[in-house]
N, C-alpha and C. Protein backbone atom coordinates (compact mmCIF):
# COMPACT_ATOMS: atom_id res chain seq x y z
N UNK A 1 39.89 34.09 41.07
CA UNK A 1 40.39 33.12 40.13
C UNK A 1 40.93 31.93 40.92
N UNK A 2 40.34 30.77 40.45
CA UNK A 2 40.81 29.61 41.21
C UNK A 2 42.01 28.92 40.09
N UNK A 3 43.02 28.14 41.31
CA UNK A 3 44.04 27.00 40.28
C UNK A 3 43.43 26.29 40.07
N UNK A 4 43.85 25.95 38.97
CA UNK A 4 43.30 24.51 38.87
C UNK A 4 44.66 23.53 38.40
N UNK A 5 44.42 22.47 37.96
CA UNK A 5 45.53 21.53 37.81
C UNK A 5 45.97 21.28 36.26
N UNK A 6 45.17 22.60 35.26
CA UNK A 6 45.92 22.81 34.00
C UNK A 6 46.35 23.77 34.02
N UNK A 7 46.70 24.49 35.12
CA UNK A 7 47.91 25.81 34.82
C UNK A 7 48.79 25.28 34.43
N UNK A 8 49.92 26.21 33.76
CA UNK A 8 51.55 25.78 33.30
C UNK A 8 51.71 26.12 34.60
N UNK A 9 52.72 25.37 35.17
CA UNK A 9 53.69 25.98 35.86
C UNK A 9 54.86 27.00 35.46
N UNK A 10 54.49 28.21 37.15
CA UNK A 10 55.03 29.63 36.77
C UNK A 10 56.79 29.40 36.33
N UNK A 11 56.91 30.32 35.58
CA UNK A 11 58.26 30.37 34.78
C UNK A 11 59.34 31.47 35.56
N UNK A 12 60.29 31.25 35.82
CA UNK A 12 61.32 32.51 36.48
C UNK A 12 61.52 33.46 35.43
N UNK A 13 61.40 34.82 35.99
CA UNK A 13 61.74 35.98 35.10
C UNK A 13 62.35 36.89 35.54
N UNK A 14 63.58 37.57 35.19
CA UNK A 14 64.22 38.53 35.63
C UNK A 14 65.47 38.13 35.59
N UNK A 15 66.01 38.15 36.64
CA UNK A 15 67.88 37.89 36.88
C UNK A 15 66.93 36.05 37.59
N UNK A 16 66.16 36.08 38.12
CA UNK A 16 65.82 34.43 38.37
C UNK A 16 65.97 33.25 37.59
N UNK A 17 65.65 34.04 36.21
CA UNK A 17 65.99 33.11 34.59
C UNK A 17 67.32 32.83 34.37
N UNK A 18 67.94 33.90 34.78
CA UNK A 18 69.60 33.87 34.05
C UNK A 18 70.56 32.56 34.46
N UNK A 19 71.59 31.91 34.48
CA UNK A 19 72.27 31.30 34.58
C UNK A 19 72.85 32.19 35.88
N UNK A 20 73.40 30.96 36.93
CA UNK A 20 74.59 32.11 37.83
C UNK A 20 75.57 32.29 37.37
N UNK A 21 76.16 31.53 36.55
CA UNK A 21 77.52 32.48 35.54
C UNK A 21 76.70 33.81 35.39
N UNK A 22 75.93 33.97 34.26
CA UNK A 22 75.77 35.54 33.78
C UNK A 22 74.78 36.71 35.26
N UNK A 23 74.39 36.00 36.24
CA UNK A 23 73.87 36.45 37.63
C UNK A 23 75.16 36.86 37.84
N UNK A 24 76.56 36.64 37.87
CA UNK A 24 77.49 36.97 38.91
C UNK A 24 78.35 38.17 37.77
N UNK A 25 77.97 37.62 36.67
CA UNK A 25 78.56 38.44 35.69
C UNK A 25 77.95 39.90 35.99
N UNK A 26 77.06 39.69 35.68
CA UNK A 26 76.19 41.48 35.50
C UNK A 26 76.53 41.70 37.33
N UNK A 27 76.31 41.18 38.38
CA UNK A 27 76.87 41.77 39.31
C UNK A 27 78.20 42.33 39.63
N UNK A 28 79.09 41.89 38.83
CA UNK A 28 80.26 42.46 38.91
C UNK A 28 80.50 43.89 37.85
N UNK A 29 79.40 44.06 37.03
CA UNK A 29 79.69 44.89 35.97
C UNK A 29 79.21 46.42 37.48
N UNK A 30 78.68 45.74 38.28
CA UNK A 30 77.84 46.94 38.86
C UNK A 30 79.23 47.70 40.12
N UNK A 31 80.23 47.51 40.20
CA UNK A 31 81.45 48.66 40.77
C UNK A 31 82.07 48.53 39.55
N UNK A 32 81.94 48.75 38.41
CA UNK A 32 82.68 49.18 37.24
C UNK A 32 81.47 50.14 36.48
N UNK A 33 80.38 50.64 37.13
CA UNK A 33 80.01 51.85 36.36
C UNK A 33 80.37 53.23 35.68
N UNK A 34 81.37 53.38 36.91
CA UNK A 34 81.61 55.01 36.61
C UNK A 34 83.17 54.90 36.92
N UNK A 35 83.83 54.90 36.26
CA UNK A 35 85.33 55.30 35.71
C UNK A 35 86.00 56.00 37.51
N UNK A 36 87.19 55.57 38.03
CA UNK A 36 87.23 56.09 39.06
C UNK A 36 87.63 58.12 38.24
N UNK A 37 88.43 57.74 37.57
CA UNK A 37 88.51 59.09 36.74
C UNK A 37 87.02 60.29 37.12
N UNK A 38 86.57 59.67 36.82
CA UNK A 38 84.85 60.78 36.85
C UNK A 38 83.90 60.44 37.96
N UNK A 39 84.39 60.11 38.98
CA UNK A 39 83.89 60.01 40.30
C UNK A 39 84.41 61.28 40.98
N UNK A 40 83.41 62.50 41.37
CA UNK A 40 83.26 63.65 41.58
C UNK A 40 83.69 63.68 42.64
N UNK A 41 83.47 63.32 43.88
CA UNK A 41 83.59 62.87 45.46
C UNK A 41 85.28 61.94 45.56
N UNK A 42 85.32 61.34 44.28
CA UNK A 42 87.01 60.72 45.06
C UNK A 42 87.82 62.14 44.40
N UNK A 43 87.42 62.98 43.46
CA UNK A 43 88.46 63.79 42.86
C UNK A 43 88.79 65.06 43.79
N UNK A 44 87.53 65.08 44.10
CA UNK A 44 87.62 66.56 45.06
C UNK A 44 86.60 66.40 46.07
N UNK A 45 87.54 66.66 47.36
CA UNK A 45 87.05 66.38 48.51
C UNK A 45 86.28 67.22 49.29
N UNK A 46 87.19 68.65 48.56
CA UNK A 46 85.94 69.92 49.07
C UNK A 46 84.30 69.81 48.15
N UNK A 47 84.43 69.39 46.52
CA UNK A 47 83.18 69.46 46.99
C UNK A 47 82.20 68.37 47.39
N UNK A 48 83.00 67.11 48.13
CA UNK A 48 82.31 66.37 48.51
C UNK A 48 81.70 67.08 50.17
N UNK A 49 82.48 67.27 50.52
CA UNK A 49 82.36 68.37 51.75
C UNK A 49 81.25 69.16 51.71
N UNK A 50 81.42 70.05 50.59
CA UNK A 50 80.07 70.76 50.07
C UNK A 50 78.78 70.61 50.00
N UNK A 51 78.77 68.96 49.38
CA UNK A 51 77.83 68.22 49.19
C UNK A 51 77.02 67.78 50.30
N UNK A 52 77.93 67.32 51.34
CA UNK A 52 77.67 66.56 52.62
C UNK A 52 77.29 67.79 53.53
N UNK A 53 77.61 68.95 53.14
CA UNK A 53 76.85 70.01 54.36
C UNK A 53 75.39 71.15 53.68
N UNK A 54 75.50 70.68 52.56
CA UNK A 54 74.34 70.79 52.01
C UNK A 54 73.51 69.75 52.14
N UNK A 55 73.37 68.75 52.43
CA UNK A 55 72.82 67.43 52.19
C UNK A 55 72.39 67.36 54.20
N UNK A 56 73.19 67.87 54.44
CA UNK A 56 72.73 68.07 56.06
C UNK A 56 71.72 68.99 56.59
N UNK A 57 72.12 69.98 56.00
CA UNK A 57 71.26 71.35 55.81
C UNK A 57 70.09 71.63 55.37
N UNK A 58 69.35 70.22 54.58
CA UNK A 58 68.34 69.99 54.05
C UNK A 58 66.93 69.22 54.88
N UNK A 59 68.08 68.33 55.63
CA UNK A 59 67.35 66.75 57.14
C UNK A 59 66.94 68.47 58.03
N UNK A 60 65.53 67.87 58.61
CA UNK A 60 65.39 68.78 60.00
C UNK A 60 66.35 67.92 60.75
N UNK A 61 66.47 69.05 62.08
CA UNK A 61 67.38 68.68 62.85
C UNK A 61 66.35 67.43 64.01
N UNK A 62 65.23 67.61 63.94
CA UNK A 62 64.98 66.43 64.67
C UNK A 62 64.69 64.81 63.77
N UNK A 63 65.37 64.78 62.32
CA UNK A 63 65.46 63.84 61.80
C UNK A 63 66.65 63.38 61.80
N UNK A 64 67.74 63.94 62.19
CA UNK A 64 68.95 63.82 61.85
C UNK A 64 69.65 63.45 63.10
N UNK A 65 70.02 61.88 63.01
CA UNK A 65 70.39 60.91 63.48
C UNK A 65 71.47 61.15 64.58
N UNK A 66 72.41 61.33 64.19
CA UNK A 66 73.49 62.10 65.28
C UNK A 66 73.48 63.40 66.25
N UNK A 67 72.46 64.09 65.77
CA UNK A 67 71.70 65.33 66.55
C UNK A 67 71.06 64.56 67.73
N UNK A 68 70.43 63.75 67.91
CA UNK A 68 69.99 63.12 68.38
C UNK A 68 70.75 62.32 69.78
N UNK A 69 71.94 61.61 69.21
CA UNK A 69 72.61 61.15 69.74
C UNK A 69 73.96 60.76 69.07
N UNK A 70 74.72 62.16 69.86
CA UNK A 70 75.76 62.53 69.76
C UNK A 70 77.40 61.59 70.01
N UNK A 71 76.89 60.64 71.30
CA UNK A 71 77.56 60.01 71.22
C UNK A 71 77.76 58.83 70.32
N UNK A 72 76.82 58.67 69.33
CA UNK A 72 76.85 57.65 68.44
C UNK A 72 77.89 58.29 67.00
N UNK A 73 77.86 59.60 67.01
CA UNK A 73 78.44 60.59 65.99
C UNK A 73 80.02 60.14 66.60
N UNK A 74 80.51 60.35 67.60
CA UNK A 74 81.57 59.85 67.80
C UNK A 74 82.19 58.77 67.73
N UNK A 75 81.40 57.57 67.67
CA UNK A 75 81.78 56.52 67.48
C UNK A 75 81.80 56.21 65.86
N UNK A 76 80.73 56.69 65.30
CA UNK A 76 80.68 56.58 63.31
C UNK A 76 81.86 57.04 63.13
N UNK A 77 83.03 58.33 63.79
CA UNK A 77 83.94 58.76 62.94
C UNK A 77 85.26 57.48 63.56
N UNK A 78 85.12 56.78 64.53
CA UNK A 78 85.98 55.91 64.32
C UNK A 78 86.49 55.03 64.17
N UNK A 79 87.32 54.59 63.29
CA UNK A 79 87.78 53.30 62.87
C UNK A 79 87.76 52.18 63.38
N UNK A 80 87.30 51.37 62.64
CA UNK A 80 86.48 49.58 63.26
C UNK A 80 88.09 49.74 64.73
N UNK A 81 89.62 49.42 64.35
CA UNK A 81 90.05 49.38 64.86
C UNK A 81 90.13 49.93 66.25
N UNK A 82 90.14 51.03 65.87
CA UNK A 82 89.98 52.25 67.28
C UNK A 82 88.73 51.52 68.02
N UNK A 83 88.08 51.32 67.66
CA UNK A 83 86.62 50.75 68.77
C UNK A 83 86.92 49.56 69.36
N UNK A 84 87.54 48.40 68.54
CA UNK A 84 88.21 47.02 68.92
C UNK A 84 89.22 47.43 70.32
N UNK A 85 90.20 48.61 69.69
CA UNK A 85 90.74 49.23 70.89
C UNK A 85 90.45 49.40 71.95
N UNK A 86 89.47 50.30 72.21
CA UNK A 86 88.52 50.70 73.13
C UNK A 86 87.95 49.47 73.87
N UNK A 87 87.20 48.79 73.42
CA UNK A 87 86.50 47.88 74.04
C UNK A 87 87.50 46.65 74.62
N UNK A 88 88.42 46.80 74.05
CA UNK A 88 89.66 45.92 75.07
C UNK A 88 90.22 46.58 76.08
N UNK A 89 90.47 47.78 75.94
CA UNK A 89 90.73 48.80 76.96
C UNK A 89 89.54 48.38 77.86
N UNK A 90 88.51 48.70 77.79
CA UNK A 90 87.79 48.89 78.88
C UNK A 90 87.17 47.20 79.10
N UNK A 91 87.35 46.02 78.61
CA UNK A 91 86.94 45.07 79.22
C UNK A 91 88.50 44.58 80.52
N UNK A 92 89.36 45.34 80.03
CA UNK A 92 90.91 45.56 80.73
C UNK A 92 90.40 45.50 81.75
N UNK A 93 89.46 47.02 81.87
CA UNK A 93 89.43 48.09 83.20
C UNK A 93 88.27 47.19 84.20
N UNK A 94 87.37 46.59 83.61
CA UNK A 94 86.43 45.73 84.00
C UNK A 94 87.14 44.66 84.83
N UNK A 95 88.23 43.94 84.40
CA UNK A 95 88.66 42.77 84.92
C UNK A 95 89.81 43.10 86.22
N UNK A 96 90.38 44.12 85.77
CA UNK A 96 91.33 44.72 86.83
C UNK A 96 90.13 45.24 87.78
N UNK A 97 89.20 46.13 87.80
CA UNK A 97 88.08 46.29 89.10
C UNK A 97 87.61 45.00 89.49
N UNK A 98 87.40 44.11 88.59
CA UNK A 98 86.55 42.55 89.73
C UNK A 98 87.81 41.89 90.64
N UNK A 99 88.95 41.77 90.02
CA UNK A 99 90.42 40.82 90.93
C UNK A 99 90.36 42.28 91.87
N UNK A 100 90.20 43.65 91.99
CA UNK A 100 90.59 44.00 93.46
C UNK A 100 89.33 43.95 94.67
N UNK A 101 87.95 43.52 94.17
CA UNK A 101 87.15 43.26 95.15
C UNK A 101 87.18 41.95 95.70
């Protein structure tokens, strides 16, 4: 099929049509789905626990990311801060070894 120069020009459809008022609207409706009340995982932690070692138990172990590389598992459990920590610590240790050579 060739253009030619009596096509309409194509029309936006979807959230492309909408206004960005009602674009930002319906995006905000989307963390107000589920009531924190009936969020299963913030109420109870064991069986989010549950969930998460069933949900592990399912990945082969050569798909599963931290099996892999372990030291990356250590770093996911800690806090943006704690790493900011770390890496000032050791650009510390870096600068104190170059001033004694």
């Amino acid at each position: 099929m060739t253009e030619s120069s009596e096509d309409p020009p194509k029309r936006k459809r979807g959230l492309a049509a909408l206004s960005p008022e009602r674009r930002r609207a319906i995006a905000a409706m989307g963390g107000r789905s589920v009531p924190p009340e009936k969020r299963a995982f913030s109420q109870d932690p064991q069986f989010a626990a549950k969930a998460g070692r069933k949900g592990g138990t399912l990945a082969k172990a050569e798909n599963r990311f931290f099996s892999r590389f372990p030291e990356k598992a250590v770093l996911a459990g800690q806090t943006s801060a704690e790493l900011r920590r770390a890496k000032a610590d050791a650009a510390a240790a870096d600068n104190s070894d170059t001033k004694k050579s």
